[in-house]
Protein backbone atom coordinates (compact mmCIF):
# COMPACT_ATOMS: atom_id res chain seq x y z
CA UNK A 1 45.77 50.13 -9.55
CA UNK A 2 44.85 51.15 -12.94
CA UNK A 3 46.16 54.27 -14.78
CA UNK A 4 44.26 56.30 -16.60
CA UNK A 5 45.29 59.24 -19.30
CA UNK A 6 43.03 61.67 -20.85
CA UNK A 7 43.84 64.38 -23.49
CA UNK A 8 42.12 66.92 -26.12
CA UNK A 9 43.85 68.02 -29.14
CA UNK A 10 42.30 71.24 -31.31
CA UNK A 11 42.84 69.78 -34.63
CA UNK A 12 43.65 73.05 -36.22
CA UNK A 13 47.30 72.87 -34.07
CA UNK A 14 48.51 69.73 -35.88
CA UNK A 15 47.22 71.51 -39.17
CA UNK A 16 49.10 74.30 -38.25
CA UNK A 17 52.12 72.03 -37.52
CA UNK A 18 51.53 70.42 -40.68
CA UNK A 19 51.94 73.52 -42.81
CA UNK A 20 54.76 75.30 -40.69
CA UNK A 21 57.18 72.38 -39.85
CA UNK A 22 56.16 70.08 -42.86
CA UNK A 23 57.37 65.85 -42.59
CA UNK A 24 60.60 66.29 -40.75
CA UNK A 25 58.71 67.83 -37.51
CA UNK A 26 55.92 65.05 -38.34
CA UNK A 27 58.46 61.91 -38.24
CA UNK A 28 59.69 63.08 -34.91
CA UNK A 29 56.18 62.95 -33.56
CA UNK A 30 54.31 59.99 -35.79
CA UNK A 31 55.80 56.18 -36.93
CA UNK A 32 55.74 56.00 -40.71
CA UNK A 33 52.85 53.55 -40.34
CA UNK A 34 50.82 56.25 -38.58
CA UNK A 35 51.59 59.39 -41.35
CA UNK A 36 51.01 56.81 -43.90
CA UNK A 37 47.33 55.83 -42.49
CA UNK A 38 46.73 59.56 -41.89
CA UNK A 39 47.99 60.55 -45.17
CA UNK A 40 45.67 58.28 -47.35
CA UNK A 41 42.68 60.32 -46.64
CA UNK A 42 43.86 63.99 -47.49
CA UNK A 43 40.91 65.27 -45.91
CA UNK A 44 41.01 63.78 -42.85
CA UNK A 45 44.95 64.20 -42.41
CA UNK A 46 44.90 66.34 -39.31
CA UNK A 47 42.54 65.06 -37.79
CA UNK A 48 43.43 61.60 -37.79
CA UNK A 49 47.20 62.79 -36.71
CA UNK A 50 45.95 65.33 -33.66
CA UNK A 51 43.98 61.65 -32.27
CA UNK A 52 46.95 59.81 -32.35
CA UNK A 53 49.15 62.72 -30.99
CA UNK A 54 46.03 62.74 -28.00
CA UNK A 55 46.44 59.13 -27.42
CA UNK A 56 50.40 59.81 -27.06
CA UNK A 57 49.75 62.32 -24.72
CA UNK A 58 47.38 60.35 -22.98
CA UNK A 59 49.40 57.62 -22.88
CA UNK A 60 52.32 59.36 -21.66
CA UNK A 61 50.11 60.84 -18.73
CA UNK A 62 49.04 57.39 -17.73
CA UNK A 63 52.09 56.43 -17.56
CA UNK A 64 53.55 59.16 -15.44
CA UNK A 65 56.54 59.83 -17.15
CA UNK A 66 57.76 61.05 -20.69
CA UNK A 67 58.42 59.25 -23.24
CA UNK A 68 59.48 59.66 -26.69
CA UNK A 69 56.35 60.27 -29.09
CA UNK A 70 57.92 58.14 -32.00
CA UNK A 71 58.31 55.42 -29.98
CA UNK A 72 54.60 55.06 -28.92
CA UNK A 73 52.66 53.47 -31.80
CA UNK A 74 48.56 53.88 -32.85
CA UNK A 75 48.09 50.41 -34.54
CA UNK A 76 44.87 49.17 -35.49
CA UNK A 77 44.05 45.60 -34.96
CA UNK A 78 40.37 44.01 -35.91
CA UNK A 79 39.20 47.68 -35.83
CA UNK A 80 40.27 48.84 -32.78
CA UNK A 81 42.90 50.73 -32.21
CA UNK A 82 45.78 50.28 -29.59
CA UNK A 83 48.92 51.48 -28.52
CA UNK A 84 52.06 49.86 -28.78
CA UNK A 85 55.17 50.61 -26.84
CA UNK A 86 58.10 47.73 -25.94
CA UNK A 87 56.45 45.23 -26.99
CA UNK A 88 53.06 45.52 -25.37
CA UNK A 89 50.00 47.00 -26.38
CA UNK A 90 47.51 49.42 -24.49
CA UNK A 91 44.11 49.93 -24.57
CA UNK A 92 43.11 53.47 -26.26
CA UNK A 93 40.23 55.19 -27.10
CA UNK A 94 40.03 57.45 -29.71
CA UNK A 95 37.52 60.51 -31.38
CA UNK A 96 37.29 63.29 -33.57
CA UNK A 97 35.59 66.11 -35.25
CA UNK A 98 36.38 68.80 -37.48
CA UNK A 99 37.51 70.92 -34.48
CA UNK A 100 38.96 68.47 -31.67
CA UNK A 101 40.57 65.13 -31.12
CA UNK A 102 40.41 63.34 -28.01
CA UNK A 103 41.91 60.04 -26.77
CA UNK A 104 41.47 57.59 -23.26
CA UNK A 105 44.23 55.42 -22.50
CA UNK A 106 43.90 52.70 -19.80
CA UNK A 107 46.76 50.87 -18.12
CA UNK A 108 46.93 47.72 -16.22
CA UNK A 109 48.87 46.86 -13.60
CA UNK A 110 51.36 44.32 -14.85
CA UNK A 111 50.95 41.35 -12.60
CA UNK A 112 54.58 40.19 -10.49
CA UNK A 113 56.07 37.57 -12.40
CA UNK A 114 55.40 34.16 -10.77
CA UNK A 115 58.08 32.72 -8.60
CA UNK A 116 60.86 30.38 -9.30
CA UNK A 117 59.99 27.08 -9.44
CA UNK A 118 61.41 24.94 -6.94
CA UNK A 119 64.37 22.53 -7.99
CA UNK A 120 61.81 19.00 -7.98
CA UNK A 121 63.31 16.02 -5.68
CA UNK A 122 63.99 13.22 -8.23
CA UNK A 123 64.37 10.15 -6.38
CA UNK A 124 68.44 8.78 -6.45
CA UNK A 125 69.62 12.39 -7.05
């Protein structure tokens, strides 16, 4: 069965968060990779950091149970972005505007492993 998270940010909370809590609240939430990305364009700071907090959120909804922000990972690869969290990566969807962010996560089920392989019958053993 796939999982499916959903969330909506109002950028003006991370901007807030930005300008009460400054970088140490920030590297609790965001990977250095992410503040740097969101950093480069001044203007689009907040909003670029309240989509990846959505897909976080999302993610962690999808996934049914918390975990910690800086360990979940926006990376972008060939232009779309994913998430990243031990070792695998997750589909996300991400948008914003002046006023909101939003982000759609999708999980797969991860298939059972296949089973043992039989010990092969080599002739004289």
């Amino acid at each position: 069965m796939l999982a499916l998270g959903v969330d909506l940010v109002e950028v003006d909370r991370i901007s807030a968060l930005i300008e009460r809590r400054g970088a140490p609240r920030l590297r609790r939430l965001f990977t250095e990779a992410e503040l740097a990305y969101a950093l480069s364009s001044p203007r689009l700071t907040a909003q670029r950091l309240a989509a990846r907090f959505a897909a976080k959120e999302a993610f962690r909804k999808a996934l049914r149970r918390p975990v910690p922000f800086h360990e979940i990972e926006v990376v972008v690869d060939r232009e779309r972005p994913c998430l990243a969290w031990q070792g695998r990566f997750y589909p996300v969807s991400l948008t914003h505007t002046a006023r909101y962010a939003a982000a759609v996560v999708v999980i797969e089920p991860t298939p059972p492993p296949p089973p043992p392989s039989a010990p092969s019958a080599s002739p004289g053993a």
